[in-house]
PDB file of N, CA and C in Angstrom:
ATOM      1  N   UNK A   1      70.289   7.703  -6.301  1.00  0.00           N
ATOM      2  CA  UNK A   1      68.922   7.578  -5.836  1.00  0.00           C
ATOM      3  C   UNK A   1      68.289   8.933  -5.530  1.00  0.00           C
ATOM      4  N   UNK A   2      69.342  10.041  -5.187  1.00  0.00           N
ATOM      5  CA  UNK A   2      68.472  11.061  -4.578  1.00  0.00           C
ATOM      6  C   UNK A   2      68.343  11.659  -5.707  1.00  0.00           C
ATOM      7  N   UNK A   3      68.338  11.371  -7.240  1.00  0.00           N
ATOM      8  CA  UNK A   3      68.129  11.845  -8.672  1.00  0.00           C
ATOM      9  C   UNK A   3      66.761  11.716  -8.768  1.00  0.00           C
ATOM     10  N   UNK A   4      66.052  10.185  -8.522  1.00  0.00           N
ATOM     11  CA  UNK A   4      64.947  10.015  -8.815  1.00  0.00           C
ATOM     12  C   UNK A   4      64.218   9.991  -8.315  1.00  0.00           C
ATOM     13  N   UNK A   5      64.562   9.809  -6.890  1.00  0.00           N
ATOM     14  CA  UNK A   5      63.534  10.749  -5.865  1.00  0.00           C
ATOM     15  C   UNK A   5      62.613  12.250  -5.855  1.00  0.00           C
ATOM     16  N   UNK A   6      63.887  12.615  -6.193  1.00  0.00           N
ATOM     17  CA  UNK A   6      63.643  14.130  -6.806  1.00  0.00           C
ATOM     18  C   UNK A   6      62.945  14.068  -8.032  1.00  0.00           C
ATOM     19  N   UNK A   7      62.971  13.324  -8.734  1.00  0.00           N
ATOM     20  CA  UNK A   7      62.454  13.490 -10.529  1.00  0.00           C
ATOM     21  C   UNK A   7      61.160  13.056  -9.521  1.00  0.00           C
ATOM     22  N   UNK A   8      60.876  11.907  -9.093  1.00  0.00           N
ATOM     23  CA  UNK A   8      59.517  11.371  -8.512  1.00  0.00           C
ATOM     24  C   UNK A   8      58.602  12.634  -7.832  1.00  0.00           C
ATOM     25  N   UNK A   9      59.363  13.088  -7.256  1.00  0.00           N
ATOM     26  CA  UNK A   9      58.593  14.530  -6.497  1.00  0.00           C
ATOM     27  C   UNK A   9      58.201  15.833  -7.191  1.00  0.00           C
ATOM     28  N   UNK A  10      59.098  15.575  -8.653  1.00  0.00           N
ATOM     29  CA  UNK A  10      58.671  16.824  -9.640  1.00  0.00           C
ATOM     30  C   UNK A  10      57.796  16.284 -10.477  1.00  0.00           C
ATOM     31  N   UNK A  11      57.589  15.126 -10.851  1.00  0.00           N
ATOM     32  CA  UNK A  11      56.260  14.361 -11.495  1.00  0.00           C
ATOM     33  C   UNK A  11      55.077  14.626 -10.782  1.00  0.00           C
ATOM     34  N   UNK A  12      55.180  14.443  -9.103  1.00  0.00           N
ATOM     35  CA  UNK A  12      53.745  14.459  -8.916  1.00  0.00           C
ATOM     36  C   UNK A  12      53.665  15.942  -8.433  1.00  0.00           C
ATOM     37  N   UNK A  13      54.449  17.126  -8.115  1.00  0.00           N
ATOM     38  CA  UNK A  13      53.870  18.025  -8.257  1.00  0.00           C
ATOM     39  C   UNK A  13      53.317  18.615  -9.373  1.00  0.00           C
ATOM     40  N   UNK A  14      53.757  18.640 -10.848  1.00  0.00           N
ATOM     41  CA  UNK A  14      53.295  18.770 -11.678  1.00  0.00           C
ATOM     42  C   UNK A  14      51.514  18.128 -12.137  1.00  0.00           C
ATOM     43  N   UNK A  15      52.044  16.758 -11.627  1.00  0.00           N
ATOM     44  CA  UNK A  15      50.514  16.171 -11.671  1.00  0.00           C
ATOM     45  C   UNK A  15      49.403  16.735 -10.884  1.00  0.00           C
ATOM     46  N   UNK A  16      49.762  17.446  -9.930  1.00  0.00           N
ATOM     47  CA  UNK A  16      48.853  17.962  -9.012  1.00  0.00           C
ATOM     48  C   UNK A  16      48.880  19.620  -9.933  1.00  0.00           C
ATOM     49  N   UNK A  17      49.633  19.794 -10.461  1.00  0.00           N
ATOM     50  CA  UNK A  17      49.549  21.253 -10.802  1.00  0.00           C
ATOM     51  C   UNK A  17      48.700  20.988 -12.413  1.00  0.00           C
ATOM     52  N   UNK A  18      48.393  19.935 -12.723  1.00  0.00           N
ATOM     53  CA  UNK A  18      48.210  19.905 -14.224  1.00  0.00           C
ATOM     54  C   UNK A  18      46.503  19.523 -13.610  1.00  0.00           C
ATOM     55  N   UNK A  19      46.048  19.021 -12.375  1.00  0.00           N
ATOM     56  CA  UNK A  19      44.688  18.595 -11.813  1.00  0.00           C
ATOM     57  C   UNK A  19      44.141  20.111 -11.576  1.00  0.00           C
ATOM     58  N   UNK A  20      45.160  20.571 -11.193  1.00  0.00           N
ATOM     59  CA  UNK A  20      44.522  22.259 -10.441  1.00  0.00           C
ATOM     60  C   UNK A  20      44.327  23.354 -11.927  1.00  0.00           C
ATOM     61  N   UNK A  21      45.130  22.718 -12.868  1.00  0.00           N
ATOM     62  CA  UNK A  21      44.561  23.445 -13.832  1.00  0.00           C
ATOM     63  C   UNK A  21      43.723  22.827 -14.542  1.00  0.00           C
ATOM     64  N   UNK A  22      43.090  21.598 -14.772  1.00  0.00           N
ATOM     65  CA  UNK A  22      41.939  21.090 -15.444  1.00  0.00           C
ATOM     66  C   UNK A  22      41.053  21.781 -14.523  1.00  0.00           C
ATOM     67  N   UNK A  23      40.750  21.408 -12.995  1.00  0.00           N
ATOM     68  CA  UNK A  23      39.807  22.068 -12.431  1.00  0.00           C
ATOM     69  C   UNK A  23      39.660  23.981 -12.571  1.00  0.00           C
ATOM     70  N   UNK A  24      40.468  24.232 -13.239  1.00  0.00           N
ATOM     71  CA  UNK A  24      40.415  26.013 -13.286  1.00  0.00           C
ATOM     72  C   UNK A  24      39.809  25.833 -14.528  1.00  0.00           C
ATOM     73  N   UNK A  25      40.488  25.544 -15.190  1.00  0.00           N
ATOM     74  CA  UNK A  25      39.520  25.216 -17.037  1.00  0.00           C
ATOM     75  C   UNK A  25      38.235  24.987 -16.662  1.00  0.00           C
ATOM     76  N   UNK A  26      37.776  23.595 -15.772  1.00  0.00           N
ATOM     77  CA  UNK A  26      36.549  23.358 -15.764  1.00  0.00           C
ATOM     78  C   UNK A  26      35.963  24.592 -15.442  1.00  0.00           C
ATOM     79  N   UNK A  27      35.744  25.644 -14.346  1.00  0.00           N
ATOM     80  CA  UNK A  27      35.229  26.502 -13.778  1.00  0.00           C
ATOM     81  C   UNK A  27      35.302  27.666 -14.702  1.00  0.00           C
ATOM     82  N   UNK A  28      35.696  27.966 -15.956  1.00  0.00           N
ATOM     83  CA  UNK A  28      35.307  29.009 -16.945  1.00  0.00           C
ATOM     84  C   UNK A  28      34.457  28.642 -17.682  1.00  0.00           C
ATOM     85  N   UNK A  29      34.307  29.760 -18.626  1.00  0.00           N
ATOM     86  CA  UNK A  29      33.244  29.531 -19.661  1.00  0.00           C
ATOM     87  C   UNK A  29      33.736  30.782 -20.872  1.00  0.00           C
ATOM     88  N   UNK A  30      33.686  30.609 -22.020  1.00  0.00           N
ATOM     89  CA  UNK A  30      34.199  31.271 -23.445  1.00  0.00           C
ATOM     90  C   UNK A  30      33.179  31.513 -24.310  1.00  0.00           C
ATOM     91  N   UNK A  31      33.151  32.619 -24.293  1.00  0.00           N
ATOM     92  CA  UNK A  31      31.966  33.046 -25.494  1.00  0.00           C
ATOM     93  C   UNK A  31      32.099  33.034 -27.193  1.00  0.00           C
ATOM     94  N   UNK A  32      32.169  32.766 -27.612  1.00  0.00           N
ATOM     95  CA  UNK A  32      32.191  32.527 -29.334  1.00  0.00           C
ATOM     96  C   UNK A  32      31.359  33.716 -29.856  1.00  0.00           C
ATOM     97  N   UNK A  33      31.771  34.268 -30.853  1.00  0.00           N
ATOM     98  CA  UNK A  33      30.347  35.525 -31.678  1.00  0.00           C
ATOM     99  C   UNK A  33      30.698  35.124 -33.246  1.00  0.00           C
ATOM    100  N   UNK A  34      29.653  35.653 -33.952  1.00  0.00           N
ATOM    101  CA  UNK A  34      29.867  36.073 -35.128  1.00  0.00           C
ATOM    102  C   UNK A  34      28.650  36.712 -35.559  1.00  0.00           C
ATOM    103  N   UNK A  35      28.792  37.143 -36.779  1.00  0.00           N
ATOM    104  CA  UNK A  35      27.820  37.751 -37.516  1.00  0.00           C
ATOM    105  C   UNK A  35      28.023  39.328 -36.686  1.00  0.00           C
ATOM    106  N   UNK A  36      28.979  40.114 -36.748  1.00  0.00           N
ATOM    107  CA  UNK A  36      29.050  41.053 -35.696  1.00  0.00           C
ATOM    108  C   UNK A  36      28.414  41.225 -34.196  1.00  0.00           C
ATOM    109  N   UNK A  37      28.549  39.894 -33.573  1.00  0.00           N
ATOM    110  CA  UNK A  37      27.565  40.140 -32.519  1.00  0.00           C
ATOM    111  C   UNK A  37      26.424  39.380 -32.542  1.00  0.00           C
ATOM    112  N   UNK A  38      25.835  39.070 -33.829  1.00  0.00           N
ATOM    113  CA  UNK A  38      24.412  38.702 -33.925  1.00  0.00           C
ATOM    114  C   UNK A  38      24.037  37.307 -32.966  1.00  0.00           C
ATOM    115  N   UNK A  39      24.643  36.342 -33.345  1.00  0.00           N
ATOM    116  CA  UNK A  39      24.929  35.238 -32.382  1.00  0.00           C
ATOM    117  C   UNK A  39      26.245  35.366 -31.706  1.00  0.00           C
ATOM    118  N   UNK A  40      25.858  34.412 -30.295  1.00  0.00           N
ATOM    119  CA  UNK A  40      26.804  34.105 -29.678  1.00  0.00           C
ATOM    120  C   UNK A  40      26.597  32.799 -28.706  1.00  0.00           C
ATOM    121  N   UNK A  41      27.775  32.211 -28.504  1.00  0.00           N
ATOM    122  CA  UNK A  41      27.719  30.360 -27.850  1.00  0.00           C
ATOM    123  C   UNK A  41      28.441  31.013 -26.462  1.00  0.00           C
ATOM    124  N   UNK A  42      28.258  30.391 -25.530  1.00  0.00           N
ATOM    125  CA  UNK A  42      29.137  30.097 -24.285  1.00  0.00           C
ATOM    126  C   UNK A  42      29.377  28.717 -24.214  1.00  0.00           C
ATOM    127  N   UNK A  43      30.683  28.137 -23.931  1.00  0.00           N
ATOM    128  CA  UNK A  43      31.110  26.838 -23.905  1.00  0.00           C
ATOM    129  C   UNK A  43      31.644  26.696 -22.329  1.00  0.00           C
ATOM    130  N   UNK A  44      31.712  26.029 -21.937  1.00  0.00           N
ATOM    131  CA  UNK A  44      32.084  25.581 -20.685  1.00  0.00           C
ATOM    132  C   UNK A  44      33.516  24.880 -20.420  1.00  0.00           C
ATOM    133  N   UNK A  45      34.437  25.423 -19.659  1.00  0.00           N
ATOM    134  CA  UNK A  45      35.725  24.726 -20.175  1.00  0.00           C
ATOM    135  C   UNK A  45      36.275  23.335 -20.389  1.00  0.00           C
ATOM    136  N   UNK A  46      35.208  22.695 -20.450  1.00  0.00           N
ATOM    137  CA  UNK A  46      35.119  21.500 -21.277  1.00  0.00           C
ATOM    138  C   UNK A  46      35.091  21.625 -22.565  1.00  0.00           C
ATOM    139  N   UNK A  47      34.429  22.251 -23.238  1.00  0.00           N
ATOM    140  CA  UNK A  47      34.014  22.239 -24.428  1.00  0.00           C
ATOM    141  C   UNK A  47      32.120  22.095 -24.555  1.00  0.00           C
ATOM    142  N   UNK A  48      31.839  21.747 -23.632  1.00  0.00           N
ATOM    143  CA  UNK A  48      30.263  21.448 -23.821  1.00  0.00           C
ATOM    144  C   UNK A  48      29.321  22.753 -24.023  1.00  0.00           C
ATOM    145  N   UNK A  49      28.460  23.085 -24.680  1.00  0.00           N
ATOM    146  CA  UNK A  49      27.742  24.447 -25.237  1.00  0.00           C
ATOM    147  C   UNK A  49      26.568  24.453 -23.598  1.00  0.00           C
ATOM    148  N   UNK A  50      27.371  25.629 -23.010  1.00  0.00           N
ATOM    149  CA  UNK A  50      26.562  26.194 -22.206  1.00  0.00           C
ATOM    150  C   UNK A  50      24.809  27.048 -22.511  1.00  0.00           C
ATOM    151  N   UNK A  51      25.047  27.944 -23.622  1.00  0.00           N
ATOM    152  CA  UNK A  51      24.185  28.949 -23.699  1.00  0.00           C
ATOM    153  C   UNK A  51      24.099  28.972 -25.449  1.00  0.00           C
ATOM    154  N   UNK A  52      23.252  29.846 -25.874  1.00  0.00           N
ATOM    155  CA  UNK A  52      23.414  30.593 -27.485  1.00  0.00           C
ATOM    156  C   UNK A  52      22.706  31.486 -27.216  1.00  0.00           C
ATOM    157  N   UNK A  53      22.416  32.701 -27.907  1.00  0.00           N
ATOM    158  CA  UNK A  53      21.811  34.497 -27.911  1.00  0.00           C
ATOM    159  C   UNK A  53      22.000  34.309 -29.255  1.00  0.00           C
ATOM    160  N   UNK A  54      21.091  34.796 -29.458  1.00  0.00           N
ATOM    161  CA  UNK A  54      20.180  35.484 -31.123  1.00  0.00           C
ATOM    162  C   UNK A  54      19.625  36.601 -31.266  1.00  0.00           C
ATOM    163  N   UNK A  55      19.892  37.348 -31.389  1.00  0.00           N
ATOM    164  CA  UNK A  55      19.512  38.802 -31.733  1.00  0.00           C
ATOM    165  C   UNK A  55      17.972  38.622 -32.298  1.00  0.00           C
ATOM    166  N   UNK A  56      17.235  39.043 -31.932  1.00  0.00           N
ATOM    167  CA  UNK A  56      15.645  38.896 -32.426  1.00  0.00           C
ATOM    168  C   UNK A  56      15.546  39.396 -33.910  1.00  0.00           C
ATOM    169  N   UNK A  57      16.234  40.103 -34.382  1.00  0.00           N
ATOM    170  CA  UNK A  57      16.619  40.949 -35.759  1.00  0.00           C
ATOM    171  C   UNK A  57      16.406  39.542 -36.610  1.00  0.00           C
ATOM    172  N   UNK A  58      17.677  38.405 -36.411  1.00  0.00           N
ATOM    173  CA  UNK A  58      17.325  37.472 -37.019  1.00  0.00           C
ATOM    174  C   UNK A  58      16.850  35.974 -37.321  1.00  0.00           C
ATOM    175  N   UNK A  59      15.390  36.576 -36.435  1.00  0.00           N
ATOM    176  CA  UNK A  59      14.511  35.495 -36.454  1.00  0.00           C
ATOM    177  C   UNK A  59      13.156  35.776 -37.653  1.00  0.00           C
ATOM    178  N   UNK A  60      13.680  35.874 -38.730  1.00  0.00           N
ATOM    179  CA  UNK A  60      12.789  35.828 -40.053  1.00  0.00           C
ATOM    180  C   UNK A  60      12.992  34.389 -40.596  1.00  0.00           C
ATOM    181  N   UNK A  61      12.038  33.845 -40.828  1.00  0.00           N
ATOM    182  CA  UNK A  61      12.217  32.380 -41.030  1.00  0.00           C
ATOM    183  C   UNK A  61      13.174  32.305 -42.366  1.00  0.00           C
ATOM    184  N   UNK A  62      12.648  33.460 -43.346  1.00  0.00           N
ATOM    185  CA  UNK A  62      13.848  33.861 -44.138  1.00  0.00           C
ATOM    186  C   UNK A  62      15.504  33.302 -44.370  1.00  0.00           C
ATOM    187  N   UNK A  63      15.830  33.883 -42.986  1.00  0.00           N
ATOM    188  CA  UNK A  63      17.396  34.108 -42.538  1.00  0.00           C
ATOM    189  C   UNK A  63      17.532  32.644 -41.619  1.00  0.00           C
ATOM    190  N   UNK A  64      16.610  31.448 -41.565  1.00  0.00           N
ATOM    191  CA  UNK A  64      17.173  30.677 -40.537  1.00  0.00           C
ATOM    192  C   UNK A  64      18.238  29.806 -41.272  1.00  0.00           C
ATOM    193  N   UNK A  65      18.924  29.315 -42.457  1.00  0.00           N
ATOM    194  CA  UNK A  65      19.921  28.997 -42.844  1.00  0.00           C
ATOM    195  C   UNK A  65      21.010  29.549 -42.435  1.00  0.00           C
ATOM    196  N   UNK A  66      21.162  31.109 -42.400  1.00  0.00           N
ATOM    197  CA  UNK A  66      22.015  31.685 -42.222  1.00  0.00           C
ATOM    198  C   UNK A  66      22.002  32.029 -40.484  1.00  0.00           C
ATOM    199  N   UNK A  67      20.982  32.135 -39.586  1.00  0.00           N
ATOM    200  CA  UNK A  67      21.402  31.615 -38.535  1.00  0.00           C
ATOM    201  C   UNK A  67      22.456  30.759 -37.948  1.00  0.00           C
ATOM    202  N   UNK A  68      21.803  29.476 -38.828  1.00  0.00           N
ATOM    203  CA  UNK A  68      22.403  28.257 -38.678  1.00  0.00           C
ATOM    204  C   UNK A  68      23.521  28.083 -38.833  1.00  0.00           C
ATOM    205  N   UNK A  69      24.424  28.986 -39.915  1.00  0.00           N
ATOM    206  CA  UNK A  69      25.557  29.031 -39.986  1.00  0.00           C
ATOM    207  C   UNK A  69      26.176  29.766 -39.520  1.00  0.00           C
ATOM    208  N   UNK A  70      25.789  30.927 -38.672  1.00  0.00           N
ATOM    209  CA  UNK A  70      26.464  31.672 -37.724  1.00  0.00           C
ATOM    210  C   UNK A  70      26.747  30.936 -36.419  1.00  0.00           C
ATOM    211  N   UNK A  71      25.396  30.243 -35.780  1.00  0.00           N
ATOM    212  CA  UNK A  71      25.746  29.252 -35.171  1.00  0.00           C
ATOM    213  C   UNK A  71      26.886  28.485 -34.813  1.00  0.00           C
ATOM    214  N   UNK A  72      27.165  28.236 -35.964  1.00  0.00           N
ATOM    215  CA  UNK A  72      28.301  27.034 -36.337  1.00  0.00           C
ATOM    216  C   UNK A  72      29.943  27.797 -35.949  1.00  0.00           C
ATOM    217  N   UNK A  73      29.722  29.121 -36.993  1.00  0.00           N
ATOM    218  CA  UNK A  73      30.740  29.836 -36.566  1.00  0.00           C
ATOM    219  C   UNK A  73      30.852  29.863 -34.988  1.00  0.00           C
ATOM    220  N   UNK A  74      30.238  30.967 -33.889  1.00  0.00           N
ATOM    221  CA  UNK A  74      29.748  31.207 -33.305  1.00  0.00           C
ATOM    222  C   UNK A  74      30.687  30.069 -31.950  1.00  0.00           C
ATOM    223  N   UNK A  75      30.084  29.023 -32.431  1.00  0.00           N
ATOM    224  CA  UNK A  75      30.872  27.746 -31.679  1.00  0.00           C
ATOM    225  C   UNK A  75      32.007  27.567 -31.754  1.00  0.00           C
ATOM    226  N   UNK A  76      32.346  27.484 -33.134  1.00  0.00           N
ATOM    227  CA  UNK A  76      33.891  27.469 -33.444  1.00  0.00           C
ATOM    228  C   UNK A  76      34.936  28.570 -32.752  1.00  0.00           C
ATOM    229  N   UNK A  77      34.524  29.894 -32.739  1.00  0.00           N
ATOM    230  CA  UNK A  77      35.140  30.781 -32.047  1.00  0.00           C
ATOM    231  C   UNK A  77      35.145  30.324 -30.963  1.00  0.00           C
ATOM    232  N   UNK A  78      34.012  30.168 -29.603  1.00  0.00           N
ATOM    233  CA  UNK A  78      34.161  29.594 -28.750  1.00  0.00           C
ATOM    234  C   UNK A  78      35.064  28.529 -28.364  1.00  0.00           C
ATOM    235  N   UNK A  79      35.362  27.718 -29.446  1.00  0.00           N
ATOM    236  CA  UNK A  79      35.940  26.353 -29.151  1.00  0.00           C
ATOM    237  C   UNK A  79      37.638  26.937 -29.407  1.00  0.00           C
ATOM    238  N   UNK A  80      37.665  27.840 -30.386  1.00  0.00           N
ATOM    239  CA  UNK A  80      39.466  28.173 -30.838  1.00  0.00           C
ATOM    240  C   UNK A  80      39.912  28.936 -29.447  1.00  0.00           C
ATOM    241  N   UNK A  81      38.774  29.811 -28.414  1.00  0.00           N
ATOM    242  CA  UNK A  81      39.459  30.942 -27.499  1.00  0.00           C
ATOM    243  C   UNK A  81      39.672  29.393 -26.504  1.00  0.00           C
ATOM    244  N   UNK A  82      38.404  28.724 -26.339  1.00  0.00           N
ATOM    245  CA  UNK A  82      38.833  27.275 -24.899  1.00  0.00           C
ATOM    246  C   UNK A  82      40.133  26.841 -25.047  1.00  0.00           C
ATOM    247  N   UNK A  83      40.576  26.654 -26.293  1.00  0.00           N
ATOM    248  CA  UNK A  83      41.277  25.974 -26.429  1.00  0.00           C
ATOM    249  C   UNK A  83      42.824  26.580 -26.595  1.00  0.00           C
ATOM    250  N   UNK A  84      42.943  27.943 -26.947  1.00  0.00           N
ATOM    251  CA  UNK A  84      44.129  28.695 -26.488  1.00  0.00           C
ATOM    252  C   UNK A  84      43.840  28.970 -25.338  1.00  0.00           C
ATOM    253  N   UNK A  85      42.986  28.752 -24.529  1.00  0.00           N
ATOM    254  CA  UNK A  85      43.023  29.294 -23.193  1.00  0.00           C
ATOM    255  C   UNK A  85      43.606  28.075 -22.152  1.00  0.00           C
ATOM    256  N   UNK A  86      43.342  26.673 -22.797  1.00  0.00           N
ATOM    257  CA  UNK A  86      43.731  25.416 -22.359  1.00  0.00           C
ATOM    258  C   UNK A  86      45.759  25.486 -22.757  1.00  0.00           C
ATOM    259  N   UNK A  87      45.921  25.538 -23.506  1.00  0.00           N
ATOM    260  CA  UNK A  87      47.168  25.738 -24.184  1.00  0.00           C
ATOM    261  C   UNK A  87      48.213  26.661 -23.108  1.00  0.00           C
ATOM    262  N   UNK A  88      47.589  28.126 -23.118  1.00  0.00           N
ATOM    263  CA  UNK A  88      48.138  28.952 -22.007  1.00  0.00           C
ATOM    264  C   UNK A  88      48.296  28.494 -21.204  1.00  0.00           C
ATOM    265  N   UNK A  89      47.451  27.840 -20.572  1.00  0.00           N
ATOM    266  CA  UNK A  89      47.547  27.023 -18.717  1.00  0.00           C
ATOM    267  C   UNK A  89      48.339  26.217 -18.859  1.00  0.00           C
ATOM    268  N   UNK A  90      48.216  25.071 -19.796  1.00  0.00           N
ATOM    269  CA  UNK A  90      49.298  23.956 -19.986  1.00  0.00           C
ATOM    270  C   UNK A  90      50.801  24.695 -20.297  1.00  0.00           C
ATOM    271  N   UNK A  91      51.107  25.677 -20.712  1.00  0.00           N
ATOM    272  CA  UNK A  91      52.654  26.394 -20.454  1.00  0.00           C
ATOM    273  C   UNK A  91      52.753  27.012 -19.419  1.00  0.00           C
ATOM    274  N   UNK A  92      52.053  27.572 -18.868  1.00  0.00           N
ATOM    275  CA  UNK A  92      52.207  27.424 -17.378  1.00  0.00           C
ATOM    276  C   UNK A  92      52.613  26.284 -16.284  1.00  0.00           C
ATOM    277  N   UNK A  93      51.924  25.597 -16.822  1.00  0.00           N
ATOM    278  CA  UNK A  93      52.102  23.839 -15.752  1.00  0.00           C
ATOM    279  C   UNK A  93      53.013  23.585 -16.059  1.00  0.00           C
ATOM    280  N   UNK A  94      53.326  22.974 -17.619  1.00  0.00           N
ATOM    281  CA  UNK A  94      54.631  22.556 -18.001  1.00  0.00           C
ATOM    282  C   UNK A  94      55.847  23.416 -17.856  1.00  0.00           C
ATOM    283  N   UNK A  95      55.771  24.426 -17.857  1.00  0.00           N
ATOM    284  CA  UNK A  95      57.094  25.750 -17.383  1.00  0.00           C
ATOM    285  C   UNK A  95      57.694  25.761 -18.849  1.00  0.00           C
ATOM    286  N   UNK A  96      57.055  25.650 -20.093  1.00  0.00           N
ATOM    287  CA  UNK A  96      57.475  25.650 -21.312  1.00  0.00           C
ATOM    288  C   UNK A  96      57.780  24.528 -22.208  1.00  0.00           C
ATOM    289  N   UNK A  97      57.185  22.877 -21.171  1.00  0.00           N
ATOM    290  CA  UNK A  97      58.205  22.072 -21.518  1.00  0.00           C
ATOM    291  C   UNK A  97      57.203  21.930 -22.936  1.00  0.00           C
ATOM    292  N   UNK A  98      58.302  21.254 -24.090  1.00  0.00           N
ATOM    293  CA  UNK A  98      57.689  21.184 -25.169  1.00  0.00           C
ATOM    294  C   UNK A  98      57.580  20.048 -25.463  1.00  0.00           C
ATOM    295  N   UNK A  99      55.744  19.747 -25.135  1.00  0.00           N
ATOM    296  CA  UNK A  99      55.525  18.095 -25.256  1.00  0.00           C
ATOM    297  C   UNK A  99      55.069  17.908 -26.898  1.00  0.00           C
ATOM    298  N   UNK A 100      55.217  16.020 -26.696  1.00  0.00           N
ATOM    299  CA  UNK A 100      55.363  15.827 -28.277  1.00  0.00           C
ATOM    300  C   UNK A 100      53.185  16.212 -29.225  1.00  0.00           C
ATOM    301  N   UNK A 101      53.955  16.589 -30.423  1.00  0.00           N
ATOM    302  CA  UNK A 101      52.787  16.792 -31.035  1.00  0.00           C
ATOM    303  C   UNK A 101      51.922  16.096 -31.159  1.00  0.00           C
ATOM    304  N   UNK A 102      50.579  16.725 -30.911  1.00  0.00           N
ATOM    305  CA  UNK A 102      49.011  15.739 -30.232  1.00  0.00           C
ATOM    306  C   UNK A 102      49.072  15.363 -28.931  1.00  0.00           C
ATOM    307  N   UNK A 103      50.156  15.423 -27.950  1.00  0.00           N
ATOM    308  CA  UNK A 103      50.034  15.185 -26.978  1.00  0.00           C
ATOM    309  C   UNK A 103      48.872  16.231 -26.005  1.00  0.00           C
ATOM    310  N   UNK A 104      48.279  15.702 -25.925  1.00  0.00           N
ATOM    311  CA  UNK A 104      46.996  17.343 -25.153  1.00  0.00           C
ATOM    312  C   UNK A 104      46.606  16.624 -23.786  1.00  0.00           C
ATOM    313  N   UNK A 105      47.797  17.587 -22.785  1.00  0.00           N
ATOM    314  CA  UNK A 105      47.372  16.883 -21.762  1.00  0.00           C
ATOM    315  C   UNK A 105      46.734  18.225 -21.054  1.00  0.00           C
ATOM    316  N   UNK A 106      45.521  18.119 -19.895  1.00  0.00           N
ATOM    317  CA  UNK A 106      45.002  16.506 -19.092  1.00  0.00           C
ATOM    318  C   UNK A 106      43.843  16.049 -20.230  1.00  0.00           C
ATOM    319  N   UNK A 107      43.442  16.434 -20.890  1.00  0.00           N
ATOM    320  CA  UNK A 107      42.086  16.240 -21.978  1.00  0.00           C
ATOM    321  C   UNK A 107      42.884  14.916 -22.693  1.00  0.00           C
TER     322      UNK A 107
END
């Protein structure tokens, strides 16, 4: 009994340590760029698009396709740094443990 007592008490500290790191995630924010700089996204450690910056350079109605697809980039960077940054914390919490693939915890 005093096995799973103990396992019971390392479950919920972890659970409390895996809450304290969703709430640290929540409280950042990740910037995305591309186009050297030209655009850039801030995401919120959710994932939700905080901000975007556009360089006034390319606001020629010209270039708004290609805005648009910097944009896109722009986000995506944002979304690849959240999400190694989510990853890092979760090996921290877990202490390395290696959970099964697709498992993405707390998200």
């Amino acid at each position: 009994m005093k096995n799973l007592a103990g396992l019971m008490k390392q479950a919920a500290q972890m659970q409390q340590k895996m809450a304290d790191m969703q709430t640290l995630l929540e409280s950042t924010t990740h910037e995305g760029v591309a186009g050297a700089g030209m655009v850039s996204v801030t995401l919120s450690g959710k994932g939700e698009l905080r901000g975007v910056r556009i360089d006034p350079k390319l606001a020629d109605p010209n270039e708004m396709e290609m805005v648009q697809d910097l944009l896109l980039a722009a986000h995506a960077d944002a979304r690849r740094k959240l999400e190694a940054a989510a990853a890092e914390e979760m090996q921290k919490v877990t202490g390395g443990l290696n959970l099964p693939a697709g498992m993405k915890l707390p998200f």
